[in-house]
Protein backbone atom coordinates (compact mmCIF):
# COMPACT_ATOMS: atom_id res chain seq x y z
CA UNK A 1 80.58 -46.07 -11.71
CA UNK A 2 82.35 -44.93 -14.54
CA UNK A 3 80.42 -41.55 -17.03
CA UNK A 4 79.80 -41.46 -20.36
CA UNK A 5 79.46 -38.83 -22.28
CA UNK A 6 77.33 -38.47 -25.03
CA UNK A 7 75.51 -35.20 -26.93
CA UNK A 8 73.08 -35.52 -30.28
CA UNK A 9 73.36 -35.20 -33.66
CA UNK A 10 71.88 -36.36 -36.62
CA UNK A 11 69.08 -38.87 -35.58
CA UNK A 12 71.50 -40.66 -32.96
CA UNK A 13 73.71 -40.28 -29.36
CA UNK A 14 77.06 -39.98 -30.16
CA UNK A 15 80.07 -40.38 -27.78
CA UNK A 16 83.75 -39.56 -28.64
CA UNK A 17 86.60 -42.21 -26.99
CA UNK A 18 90.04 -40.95 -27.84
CA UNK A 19 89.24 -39.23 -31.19
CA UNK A 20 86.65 -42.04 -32.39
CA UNK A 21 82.67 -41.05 -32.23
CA UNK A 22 80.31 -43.96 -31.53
CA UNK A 23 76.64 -43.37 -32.59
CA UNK A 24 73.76 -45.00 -30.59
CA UNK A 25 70.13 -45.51 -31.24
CA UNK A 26 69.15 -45.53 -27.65
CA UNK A 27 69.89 -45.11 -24.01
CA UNK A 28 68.46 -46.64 -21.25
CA UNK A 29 67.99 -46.65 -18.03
CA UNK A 30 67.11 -44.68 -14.35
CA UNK A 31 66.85 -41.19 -14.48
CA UNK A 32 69.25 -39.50 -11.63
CA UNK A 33 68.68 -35.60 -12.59
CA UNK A 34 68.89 -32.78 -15.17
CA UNK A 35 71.66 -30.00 -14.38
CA UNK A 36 71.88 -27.00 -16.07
CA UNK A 37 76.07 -26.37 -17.16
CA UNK A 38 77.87 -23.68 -17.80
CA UNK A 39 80.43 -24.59 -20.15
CA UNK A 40 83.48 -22.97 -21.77
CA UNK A 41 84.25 -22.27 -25.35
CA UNK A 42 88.00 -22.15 -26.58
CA UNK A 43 88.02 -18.47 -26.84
CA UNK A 44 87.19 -17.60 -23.90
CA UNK A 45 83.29 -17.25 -24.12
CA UNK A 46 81.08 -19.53 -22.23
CA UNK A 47 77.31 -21.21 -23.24
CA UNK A 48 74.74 -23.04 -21.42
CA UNK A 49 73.85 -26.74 -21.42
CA UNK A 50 71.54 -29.33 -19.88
CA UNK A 51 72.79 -32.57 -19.30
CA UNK A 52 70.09 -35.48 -18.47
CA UNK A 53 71.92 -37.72 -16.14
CA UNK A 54 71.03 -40.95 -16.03
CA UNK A 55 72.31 -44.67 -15.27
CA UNK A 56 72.01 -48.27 -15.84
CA UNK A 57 71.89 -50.60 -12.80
CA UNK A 58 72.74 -53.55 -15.08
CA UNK A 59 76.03 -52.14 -16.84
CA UNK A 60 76.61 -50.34 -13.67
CA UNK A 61 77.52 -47.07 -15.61
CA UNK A 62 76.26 -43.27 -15.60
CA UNK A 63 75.46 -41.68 -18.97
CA UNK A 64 75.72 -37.84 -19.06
CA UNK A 65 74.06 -36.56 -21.92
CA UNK A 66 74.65 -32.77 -23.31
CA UNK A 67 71.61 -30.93 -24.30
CA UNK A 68 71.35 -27.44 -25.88
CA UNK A 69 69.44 -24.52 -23.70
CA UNK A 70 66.10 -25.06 -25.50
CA UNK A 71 66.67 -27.71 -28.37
CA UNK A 72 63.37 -29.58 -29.36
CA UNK A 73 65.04 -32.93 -28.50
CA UNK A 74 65.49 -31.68 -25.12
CA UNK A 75 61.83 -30.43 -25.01
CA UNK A 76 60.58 -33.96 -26.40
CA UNK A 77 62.46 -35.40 -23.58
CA UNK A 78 61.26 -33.74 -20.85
CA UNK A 79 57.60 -33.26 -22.13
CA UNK A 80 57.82 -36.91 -21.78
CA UNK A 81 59.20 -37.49 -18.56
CA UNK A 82 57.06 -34.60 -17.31
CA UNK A 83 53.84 -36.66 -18.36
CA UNK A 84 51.62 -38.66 -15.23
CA UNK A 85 53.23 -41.80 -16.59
CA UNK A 86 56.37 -40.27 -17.08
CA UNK A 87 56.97 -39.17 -13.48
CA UNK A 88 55.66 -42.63 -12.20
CA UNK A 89 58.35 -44.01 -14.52
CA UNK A 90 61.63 -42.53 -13.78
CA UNK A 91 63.90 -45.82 -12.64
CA UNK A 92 63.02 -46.89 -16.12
CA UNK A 93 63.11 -45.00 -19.45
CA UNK A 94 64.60 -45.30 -22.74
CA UNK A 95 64.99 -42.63 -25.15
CA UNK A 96 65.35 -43.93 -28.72
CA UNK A 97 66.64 -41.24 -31.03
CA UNK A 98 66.50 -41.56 -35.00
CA UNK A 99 66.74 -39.46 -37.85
CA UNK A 100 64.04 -36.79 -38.86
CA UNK A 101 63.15 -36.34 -43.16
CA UNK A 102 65.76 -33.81 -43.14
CA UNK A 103 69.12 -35.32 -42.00
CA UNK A 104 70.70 -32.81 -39.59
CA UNK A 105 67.64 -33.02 -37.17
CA UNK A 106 66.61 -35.59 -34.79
CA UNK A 107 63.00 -37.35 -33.50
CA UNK A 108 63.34 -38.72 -29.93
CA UNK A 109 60.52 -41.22 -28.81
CA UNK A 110 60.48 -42.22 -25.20
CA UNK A 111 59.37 -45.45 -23.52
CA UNK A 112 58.95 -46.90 -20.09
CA UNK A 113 57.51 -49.79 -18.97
CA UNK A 114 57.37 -50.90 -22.53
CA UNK A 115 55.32 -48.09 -23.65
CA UNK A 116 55.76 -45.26 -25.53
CA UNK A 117 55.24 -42.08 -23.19
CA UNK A 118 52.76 -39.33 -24.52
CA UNK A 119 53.95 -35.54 -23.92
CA UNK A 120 52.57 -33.44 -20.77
CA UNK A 121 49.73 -31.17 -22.43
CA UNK A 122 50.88 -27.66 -22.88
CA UNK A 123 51.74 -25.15 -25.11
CA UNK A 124 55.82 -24.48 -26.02
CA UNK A 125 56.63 -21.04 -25.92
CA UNK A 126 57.58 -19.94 -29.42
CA UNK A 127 61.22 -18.26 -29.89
CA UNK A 128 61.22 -14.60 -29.85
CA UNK A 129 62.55 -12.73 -32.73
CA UNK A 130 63.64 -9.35 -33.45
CA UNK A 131 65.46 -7.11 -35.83
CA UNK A 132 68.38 -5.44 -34.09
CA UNK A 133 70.94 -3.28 -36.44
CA UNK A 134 69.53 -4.58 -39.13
CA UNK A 135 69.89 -7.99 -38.33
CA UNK A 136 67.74 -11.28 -36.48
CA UNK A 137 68.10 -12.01 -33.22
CA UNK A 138 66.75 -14.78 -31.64
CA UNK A 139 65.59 -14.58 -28.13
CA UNK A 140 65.25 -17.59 -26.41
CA UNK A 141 64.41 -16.30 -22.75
CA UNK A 142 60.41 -17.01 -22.12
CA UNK A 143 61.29 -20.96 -23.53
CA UNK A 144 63.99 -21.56 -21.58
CA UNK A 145 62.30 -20.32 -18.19
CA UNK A 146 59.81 -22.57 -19.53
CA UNK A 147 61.70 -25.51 -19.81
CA UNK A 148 63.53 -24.97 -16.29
CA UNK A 149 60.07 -24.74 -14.86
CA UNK A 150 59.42 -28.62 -16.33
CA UNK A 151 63.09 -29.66 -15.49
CA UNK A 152 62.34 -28.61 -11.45
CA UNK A 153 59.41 -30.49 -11.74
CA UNK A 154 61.48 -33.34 -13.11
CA UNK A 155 64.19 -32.98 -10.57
CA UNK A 156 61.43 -32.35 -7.27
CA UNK A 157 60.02 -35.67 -8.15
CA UNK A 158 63.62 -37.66 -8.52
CA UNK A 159 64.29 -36.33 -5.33
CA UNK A 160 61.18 -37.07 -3.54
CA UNK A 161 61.51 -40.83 -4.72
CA UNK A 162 65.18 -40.69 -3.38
CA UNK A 163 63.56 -39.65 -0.13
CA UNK A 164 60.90 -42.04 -0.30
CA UNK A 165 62.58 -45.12 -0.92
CA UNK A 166 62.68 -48.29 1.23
CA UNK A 167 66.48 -48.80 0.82
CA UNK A 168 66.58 -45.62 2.57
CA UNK A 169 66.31 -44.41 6.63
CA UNK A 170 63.65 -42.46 5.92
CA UNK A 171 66.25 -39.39 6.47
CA UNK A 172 68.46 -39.38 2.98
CA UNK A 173 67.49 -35.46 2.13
CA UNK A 174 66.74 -33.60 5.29
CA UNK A 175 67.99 -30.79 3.32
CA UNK A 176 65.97 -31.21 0.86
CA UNK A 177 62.73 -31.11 3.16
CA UNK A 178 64.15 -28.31 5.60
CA UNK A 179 64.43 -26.02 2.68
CA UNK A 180 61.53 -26.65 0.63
CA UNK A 181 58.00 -27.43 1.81
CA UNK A 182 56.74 -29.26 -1.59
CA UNK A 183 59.55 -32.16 -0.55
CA UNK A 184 57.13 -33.33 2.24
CA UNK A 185 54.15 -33.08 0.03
CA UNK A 186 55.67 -33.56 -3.51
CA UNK A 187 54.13 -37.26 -4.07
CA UNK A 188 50.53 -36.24 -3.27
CA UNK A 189 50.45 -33.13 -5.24
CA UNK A 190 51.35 -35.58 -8.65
């Protein structure tokens, strides 16, 4: 299946092909996983993303979608898929994007099933900040431990459905169950 790429900005997905950018509204389809990235910048220095990977059974294609450390689109998203119906949901989501009152930010609504999906109840951790030489740093630590907690929880459940499923032996992830007891009991725990 052939990937594309995509990352946000300004109310919409956007995807670069050989120098032109395409902007989308939505993207739909199953959701495969969320990876954490290490990527590198062209001076040498390197930065985190998370890319929601996802694909389409009907185009037959994979989107990969880059996602900032803690940006609030990528909390929307996976307070979302994180929610009861969310998690019951995964083999069919769409995540509309569109512009927020001020341009350079972004509202993402998700739906599956036809429905809009309501956030998991919780609190966000707020960003830390502190003066350091006379200047504001931003500490983003406690949020993104936070946000790789809900991404696991994400992941445990795409897996356990992968393990589950009737196109499947029975045996797909031994791994999976070998190394970590809440594989076997995953589905009844939701």
């Amino acid at each position: 299946m052939p990937t594309r790429f995509f990352h946000v900005s300004k109310g919409n997905f956007s995807e670069t092909v050989k120098n032109d950018t395409f902007t989308y509204g939505s993207i739909s389809g199953s959701v495969d996983g969320i990876e954490l990235r290490t990527n590198h910048k062209k001076d040498g220095g390197e930065f985190q993303n998370w890319h929601l990977l996802m694909s389409d059974q009907m185009t037959g294609e994979r989107y990969d979608i880059a996602l900032s450390r803690t940006s609030n689109v990528l909390i929307s998203i996976i307070r979302s898929l994180a929610s009861d119906e969310g998690l019951c949901s995964l083999h069919d989501v769409k995540i509309c994007a569109s512009p927020a009152t001020i341009d350079t930010f972004t509202n993402i609504k998700v739906i599956a099933g036809g429905h809009s999906l309501s956030w998991m109840p919780c609190e966000v951790p707020a960003l830390q900040c502190y003066r350091k030489a006379g200047r504001l740093v931003t500490c983003d630590e406690e949020r993104f431990n936070w946000v790789s907690t809900i991404v696991d929880l994400i992941n445990k459940k795409i897996e356990s459905e992968r393990y589950h499923s009737p196109f499947s032996d029975g045996n797909m992830y031994p791994a999976y169950n070998e190394i970590c007891e809440e594989g076997r009991n995953y589905d009844n725990e939701i």
